[in-house]
Every structure is written in C-alpha cells, then in structure tokens.
N, C-alpha and C. Protein backbone atom coordinates (compact mmCIF):
# COMPACT_ATOMS: atom_id res chain seq x y z
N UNK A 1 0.82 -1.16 0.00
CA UNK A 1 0.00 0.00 0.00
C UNK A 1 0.87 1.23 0.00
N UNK A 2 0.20 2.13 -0.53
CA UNK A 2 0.98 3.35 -0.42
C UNK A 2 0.27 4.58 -0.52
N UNK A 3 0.10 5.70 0.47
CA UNK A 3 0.02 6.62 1.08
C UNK A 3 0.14 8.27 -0.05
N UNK A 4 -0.88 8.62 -0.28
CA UNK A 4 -0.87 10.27 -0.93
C UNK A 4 -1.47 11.13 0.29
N UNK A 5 -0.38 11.49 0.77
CA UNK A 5 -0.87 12.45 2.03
C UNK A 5 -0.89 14.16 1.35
N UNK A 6 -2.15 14.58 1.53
CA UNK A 6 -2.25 15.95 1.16
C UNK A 6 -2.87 17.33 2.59
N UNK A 7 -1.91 18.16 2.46
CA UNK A 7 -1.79 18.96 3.53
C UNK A 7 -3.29 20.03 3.51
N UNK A 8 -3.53 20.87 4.42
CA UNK A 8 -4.28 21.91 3.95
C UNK A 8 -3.77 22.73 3.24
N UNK A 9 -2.92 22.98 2.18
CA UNK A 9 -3.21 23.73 1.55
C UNK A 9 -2.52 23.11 -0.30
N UNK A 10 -3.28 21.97 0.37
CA UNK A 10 -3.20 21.21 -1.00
C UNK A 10 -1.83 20.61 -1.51
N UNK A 11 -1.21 20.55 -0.91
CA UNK A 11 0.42 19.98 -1.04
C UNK A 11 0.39 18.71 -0.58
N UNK A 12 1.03 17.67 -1.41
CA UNK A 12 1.36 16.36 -1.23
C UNK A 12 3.13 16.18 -0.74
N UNK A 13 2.37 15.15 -0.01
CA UNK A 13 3.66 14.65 0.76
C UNK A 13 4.71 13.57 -0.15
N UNK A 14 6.06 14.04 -0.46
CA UNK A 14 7.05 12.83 -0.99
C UNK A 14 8.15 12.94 0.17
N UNK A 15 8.71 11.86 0.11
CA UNK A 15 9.88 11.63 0.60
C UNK A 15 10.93 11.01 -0.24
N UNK A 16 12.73 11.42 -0.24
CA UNK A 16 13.20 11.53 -1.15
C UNK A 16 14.47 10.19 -0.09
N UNK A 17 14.05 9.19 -1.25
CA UNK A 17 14.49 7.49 -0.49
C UNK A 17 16.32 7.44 -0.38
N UNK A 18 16.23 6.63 0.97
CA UNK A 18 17.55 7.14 1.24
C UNK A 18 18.84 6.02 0.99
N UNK A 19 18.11 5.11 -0.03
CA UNK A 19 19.13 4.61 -0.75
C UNK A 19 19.20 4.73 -2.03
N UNK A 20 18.61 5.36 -2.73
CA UNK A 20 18.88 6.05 -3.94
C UNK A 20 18.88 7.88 -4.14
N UNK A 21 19.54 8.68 -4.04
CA UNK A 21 19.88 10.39 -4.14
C UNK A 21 18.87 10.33 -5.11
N UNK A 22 17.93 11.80 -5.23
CA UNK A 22 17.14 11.76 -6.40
C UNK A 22 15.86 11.07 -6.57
N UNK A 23 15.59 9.87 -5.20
CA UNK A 23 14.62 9.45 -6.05
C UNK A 23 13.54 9.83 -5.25
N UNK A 24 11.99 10.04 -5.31
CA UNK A 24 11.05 11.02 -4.92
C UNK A 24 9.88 9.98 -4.93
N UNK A 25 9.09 9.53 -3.75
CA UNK A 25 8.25 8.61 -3.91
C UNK A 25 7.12 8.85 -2.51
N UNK A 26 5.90 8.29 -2.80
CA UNK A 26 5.32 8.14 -1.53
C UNK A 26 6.04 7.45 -0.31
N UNK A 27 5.32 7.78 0.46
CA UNK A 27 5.67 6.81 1.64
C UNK A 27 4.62 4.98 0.90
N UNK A 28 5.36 4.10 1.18
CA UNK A 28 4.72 3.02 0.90
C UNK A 28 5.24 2.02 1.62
N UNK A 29 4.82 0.89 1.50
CA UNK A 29 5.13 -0.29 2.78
C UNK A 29 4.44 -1.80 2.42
N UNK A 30 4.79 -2.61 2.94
CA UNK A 30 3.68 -4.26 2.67
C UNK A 30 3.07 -4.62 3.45
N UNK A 31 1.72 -5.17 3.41
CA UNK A 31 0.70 -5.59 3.98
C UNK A 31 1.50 -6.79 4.76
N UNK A 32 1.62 -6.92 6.69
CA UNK A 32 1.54 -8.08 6.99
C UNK A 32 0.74 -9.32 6.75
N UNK A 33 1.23 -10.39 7.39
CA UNK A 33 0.15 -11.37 7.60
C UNK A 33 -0.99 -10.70 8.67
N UNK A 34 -2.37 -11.22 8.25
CA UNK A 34 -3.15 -10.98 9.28
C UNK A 34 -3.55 -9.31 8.99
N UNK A 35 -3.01 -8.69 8.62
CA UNK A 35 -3.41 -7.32 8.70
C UNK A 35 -4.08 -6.70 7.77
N UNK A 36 -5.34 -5.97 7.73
CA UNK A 36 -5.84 -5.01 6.58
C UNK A 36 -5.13 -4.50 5.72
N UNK A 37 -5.40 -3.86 4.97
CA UNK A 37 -4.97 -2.85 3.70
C UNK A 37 -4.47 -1.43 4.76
N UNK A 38 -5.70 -0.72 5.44
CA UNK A 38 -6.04 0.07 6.30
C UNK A 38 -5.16 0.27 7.73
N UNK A 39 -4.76 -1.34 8.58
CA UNK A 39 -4.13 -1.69 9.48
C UNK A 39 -2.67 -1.01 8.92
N UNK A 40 -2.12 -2.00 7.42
CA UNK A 40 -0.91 -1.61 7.16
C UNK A 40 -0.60 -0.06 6.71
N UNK A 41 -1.22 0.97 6.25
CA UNK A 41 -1.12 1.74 6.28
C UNK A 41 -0.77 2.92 7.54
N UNK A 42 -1.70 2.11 8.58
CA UNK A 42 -1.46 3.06 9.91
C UNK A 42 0.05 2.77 10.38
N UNK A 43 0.33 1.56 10.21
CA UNK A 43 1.51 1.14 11.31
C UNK A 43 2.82 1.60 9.65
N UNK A 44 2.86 1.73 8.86
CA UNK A 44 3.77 2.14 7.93
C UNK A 44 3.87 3.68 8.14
N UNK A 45 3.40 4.44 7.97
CA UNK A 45 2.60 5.77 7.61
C UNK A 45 3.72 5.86 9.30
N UNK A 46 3.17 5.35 10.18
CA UNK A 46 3.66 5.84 11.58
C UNK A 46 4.93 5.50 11.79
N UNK A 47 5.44 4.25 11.18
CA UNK A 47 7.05 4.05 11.17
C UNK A 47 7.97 4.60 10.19
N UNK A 48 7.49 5.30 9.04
CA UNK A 48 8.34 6.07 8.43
C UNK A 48 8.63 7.72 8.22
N UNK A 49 6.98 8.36 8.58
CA UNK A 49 7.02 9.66 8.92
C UNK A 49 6.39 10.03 10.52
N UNK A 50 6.59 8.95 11.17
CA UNK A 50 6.05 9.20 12.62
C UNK A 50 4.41 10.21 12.64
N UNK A 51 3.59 9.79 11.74
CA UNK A 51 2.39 10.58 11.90
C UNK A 51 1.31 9.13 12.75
N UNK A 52 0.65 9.69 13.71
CA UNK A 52 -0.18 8.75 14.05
C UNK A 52 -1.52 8.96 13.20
N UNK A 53 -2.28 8.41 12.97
CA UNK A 53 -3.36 7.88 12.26
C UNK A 53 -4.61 8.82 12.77
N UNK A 54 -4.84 9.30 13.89
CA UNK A 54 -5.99 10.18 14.45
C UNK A 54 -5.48 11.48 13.74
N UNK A 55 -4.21 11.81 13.46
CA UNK A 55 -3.63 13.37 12.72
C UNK A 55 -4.49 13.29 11.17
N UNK A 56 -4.75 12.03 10.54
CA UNK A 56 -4.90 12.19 9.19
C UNK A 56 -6.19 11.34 8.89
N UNK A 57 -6.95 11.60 7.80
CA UNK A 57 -8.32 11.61 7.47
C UNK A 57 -8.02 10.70 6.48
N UNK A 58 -8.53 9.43 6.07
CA UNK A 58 -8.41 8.70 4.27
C UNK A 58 -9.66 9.14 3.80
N UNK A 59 -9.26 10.15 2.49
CA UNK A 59 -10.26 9.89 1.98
C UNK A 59 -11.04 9.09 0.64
N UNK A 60 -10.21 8.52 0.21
CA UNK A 60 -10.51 7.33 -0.90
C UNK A 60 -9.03 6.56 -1.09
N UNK A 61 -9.38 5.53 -1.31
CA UNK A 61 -8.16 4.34 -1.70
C UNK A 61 -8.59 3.84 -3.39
N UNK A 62 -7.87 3.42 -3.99
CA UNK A 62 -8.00 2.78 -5.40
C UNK A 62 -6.94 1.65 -5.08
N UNK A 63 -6.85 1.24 -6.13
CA UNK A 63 -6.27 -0.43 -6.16
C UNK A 63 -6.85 -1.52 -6.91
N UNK A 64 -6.37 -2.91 -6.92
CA UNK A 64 -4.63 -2.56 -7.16
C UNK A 64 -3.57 -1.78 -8.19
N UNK A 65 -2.51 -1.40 -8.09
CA UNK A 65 -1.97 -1.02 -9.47
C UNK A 65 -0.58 -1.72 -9.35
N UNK A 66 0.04 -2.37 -10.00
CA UNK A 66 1.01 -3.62 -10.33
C UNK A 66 1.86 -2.77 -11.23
N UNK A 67 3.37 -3.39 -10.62
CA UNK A 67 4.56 -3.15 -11.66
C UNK A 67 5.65 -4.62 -11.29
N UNK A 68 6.19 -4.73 -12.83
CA UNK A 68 7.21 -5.99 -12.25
C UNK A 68 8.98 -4.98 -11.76
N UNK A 69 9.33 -5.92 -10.95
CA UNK A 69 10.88 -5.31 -10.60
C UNK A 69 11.53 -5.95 -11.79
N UNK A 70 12.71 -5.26 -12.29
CA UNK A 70 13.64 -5.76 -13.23
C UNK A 70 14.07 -7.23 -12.80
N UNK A 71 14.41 -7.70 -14.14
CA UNK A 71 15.10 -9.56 -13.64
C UNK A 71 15.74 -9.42 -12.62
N UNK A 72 16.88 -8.33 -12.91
CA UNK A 72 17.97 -8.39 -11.73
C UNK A 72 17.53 -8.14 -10.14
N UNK A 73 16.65 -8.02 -9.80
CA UNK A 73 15.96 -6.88 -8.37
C UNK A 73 15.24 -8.61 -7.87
N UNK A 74 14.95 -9.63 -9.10
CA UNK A 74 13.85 -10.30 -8.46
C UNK A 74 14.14 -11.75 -7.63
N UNK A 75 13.83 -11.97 -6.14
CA UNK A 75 14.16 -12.76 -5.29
C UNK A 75 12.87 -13.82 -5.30
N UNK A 76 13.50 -14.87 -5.90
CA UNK A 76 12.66 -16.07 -5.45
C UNK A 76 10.93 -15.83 -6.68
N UNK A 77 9.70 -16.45 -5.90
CA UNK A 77 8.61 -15.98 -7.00
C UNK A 77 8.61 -14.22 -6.71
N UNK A 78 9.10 -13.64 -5.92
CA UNK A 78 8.59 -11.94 -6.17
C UNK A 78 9.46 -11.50 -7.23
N UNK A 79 8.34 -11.19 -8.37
CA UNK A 79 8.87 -10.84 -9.68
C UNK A 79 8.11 -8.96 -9.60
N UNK A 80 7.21 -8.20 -7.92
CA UNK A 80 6.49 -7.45 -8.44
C UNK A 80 6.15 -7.03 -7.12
N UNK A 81 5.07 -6.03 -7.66
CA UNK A 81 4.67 -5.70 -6.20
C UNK A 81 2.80 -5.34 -6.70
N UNK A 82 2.17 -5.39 -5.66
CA UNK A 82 0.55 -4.94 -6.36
C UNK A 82 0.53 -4.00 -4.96
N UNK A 83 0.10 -3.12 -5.44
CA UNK A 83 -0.23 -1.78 -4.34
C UNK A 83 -1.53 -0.73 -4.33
N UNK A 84 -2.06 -0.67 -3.36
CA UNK A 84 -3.05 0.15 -3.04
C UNK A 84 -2.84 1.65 -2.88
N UNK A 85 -3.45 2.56 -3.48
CA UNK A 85 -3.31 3.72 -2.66
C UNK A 85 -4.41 4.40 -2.51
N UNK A 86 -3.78 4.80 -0.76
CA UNK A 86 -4.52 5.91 -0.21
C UNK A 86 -4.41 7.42 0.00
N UNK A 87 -5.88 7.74 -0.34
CA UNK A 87 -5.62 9.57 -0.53
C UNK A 87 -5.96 10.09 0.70
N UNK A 88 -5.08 10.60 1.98
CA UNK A 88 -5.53 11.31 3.15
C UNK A 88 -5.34 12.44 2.91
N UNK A 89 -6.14 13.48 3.98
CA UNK A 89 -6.00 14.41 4.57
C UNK A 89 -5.62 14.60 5.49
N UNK A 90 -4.77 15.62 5.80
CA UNK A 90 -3.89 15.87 6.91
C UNK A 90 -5.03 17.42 7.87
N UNK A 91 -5.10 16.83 9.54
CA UNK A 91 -6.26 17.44 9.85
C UNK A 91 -6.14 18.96 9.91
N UNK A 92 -4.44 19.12 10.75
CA UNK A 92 -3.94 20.32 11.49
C UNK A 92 -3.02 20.85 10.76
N UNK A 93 -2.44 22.00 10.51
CA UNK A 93 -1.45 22.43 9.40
C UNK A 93 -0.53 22.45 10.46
N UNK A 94 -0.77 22.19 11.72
CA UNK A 94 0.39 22.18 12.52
C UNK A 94 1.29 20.90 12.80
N UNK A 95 0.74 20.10 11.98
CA UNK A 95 1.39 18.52 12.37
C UNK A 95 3.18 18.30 11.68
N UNK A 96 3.63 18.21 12.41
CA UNK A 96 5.28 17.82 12.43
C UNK A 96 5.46 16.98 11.70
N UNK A 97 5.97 16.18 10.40
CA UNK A 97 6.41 14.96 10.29
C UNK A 97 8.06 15.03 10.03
N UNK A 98 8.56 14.10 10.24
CA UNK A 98 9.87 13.40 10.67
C UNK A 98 10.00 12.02 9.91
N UNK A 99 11.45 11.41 9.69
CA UNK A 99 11.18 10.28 9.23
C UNK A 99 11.55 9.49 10.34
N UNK A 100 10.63 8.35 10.33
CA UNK A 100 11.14 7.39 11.22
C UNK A 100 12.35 6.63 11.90
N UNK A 101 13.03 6.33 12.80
CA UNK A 101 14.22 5.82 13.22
C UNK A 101 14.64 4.76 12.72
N UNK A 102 13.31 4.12 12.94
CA UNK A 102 13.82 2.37 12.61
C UNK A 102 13.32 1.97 11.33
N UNK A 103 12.68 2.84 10.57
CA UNK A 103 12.12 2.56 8.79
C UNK A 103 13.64 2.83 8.22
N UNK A 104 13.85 3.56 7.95
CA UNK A 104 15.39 4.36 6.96
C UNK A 104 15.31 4.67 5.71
N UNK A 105 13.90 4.68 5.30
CA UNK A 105 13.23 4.28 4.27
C UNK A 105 13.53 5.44 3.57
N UNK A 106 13.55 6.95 4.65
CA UNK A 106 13.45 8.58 3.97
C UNK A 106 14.49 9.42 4.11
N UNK A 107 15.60 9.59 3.25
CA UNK A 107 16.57 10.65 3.97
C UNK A 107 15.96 11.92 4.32
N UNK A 108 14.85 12.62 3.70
CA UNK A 108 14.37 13.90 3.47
C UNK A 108 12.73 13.61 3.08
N UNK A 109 11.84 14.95 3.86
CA UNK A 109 10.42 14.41 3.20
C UNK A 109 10.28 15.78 2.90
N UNK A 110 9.58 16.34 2.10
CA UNK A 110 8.63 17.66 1.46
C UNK A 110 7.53 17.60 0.96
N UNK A 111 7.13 18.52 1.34
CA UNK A 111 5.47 19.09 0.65
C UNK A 111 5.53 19.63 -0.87
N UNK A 112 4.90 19.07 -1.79
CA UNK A 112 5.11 19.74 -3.41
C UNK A 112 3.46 19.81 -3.83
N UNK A 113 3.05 20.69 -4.78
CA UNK A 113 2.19 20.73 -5.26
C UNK A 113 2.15 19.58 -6.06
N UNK A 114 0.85 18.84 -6.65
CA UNK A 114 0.77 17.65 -7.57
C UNK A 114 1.16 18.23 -8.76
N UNK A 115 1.31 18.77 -8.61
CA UNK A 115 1.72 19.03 -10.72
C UNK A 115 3.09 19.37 -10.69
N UNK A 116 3.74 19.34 -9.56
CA UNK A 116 5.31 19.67 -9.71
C UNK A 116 6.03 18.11 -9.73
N UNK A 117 5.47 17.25 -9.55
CA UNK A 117 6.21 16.14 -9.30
C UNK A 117 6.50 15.63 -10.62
N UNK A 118 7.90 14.88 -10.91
CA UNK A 118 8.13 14.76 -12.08
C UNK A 118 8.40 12.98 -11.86
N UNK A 119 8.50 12.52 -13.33
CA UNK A 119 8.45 11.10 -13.71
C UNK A 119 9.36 10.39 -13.61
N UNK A 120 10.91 11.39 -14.24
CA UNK A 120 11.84 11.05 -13.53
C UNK A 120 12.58 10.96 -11.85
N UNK A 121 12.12 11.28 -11.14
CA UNK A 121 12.30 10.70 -9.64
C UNK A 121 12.06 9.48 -9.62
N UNK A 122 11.61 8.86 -10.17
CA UNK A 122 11.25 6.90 -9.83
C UNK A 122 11.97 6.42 -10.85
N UNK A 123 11.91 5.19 -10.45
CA UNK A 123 12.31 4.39 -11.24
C UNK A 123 12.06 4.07 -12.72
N UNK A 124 12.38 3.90 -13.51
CA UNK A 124 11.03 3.87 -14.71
C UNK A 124 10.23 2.42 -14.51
N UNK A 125 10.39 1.33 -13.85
CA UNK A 125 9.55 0.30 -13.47
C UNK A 125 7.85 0.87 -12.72
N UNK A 126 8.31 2.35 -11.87
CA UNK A 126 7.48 2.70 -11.53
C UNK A 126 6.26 3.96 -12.15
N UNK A 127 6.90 4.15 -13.41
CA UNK A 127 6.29 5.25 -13.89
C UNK A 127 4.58 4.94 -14.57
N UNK A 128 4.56 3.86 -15.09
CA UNK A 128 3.05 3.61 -15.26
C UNK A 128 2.13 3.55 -14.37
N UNK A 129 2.40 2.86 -12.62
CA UNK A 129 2.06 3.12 -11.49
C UNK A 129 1.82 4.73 -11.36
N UNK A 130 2.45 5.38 -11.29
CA UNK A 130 2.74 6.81 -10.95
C UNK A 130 1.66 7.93 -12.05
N UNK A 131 1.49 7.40 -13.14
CA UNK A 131 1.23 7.65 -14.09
C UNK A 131 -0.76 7.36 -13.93
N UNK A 132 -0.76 6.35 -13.72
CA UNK A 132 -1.85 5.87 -13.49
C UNK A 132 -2.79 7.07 -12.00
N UNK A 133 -2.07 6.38 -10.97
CA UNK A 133 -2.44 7.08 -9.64
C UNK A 133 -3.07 8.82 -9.77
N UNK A 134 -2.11 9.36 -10.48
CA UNK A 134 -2.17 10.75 -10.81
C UNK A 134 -3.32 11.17 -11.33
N UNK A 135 -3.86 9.72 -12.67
CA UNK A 135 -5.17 10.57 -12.94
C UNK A 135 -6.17 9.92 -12.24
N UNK A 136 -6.18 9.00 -11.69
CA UNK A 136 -6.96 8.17 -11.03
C UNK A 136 -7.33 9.63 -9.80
N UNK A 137 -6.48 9.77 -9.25
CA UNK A 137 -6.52 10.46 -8.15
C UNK A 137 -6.42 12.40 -8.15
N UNK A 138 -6.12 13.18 -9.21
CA UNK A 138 -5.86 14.07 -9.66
C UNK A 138 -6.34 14.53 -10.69
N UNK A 139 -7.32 13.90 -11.45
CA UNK A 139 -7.37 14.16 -12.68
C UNK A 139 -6.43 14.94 -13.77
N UNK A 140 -5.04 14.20 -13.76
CA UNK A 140 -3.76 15.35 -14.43
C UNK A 140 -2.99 14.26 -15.00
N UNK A 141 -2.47 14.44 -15.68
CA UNK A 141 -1.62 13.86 -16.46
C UNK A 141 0.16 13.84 -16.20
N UNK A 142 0.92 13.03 -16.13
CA UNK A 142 2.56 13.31 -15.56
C UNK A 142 3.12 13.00 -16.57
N UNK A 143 4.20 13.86 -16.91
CA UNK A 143 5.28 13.22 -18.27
C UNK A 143 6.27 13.67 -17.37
C-alpha cells in the first residue's frame, strides 16, 4: 500500500528514499500477515514519517496497481509488487512529520504541489504506477 498524504493547503507529501539520491516517492510499505490494507497503512505511515493515524483523514483508496521489478531486483517468485493507494488528509497544518528511526526508508520528506512532481524521480519500473495514480486520483496527467 501506499500513502498520498495531502496537507491543507493542498500539497502532497514525498519523501526523497535514502538509498537512492534523487529518487522522490510516496511513503509506501507491505501488507503483513493478518493485517488489513487500512491496518498496514497506519503502522507504515507511523514508522516512516512518525504521523499517528488520528492526525490524518483517508479519503478514498484505489487499487490494485502492479509493476514488475527488473530480472535483476527479483528474489525467489517476487517478480512485483501490487499496491493500493490511499488519498488522506492531513487534519492540522500544525502537524510535524519526521522520518522514522527504525524505517530508513526517507533521507528527506517535502510538501510539493501535484503538478510539480516529475516522472523522472522513480524508477522507470514505476512510472506507469505513478502515471496511473495521478489521474486516477488528480485528474492530471505526468510526463
């Protein structure tokens, strides 16, 4: 699953991953065993930008949207990933986020308008995902 957090004043949340310089992505994470779509979102969302779940509002999810990892990336049958996303609202313009200690997932997070985000920050495995989400969720188009 993965997370489009939008602020009051309309700014989406990326974080810029801290094993690749450059690259610009939601916060995202995998569904345990046993756990919701919804469950994994709270406990991800809270281990990588320390936001607890009462700070932020969902207001629609879509899903699934599927990409394969390159040959080289792929361990065992995971040839991929299928991911959900959710569109929150963030309640208070005063809410802090931070990246988590024990995720490592974020060197850096920022607020960008949706139309500033560009195609190149991801991977290109991920750009039809990205591509998709945007109008699904934005009605806008990303090149």
């Amino acid at each position: 699953m993965a997370l489009i957090l939008e602020n009051t004043d309309g700014k989406i949340l990326i974080g810029e991953r801290s094993d690749i310089a450059g690259s610009w992505q939601f916060p995202q994470g995998g569904v345990r065993h046993g756990e919701s779509l919804e469950e994994a979102l709270y406990r991800e969302v809270e281990e990588e930008v320390l936001l607890l779940p009462y700070l932020y509002r969902i207001h629609q999810s879509k899903g699934p949207y599927h990409y394969r990892f390159p040959k080289t990336w792929r361990k065992g049958k995971i040839i991929g990933q299928r991911q959900h996303y959710f569109h929150a609202l963030l309640l208070s313009e005063r809410t802090s986020l931070k990246m988590g200690d024990t995720s490592g997932e974020f060197r850096s997070l920022r607020w960008i308008d949706p139309d500033e985000f560009q195609l190149k920050w991801l991977h290109p495995m991920k750009w039809e995902v990205y591509i998709r989400v945007f109008r699904d969720f934005f009605n806008m188009k990303l090149s």
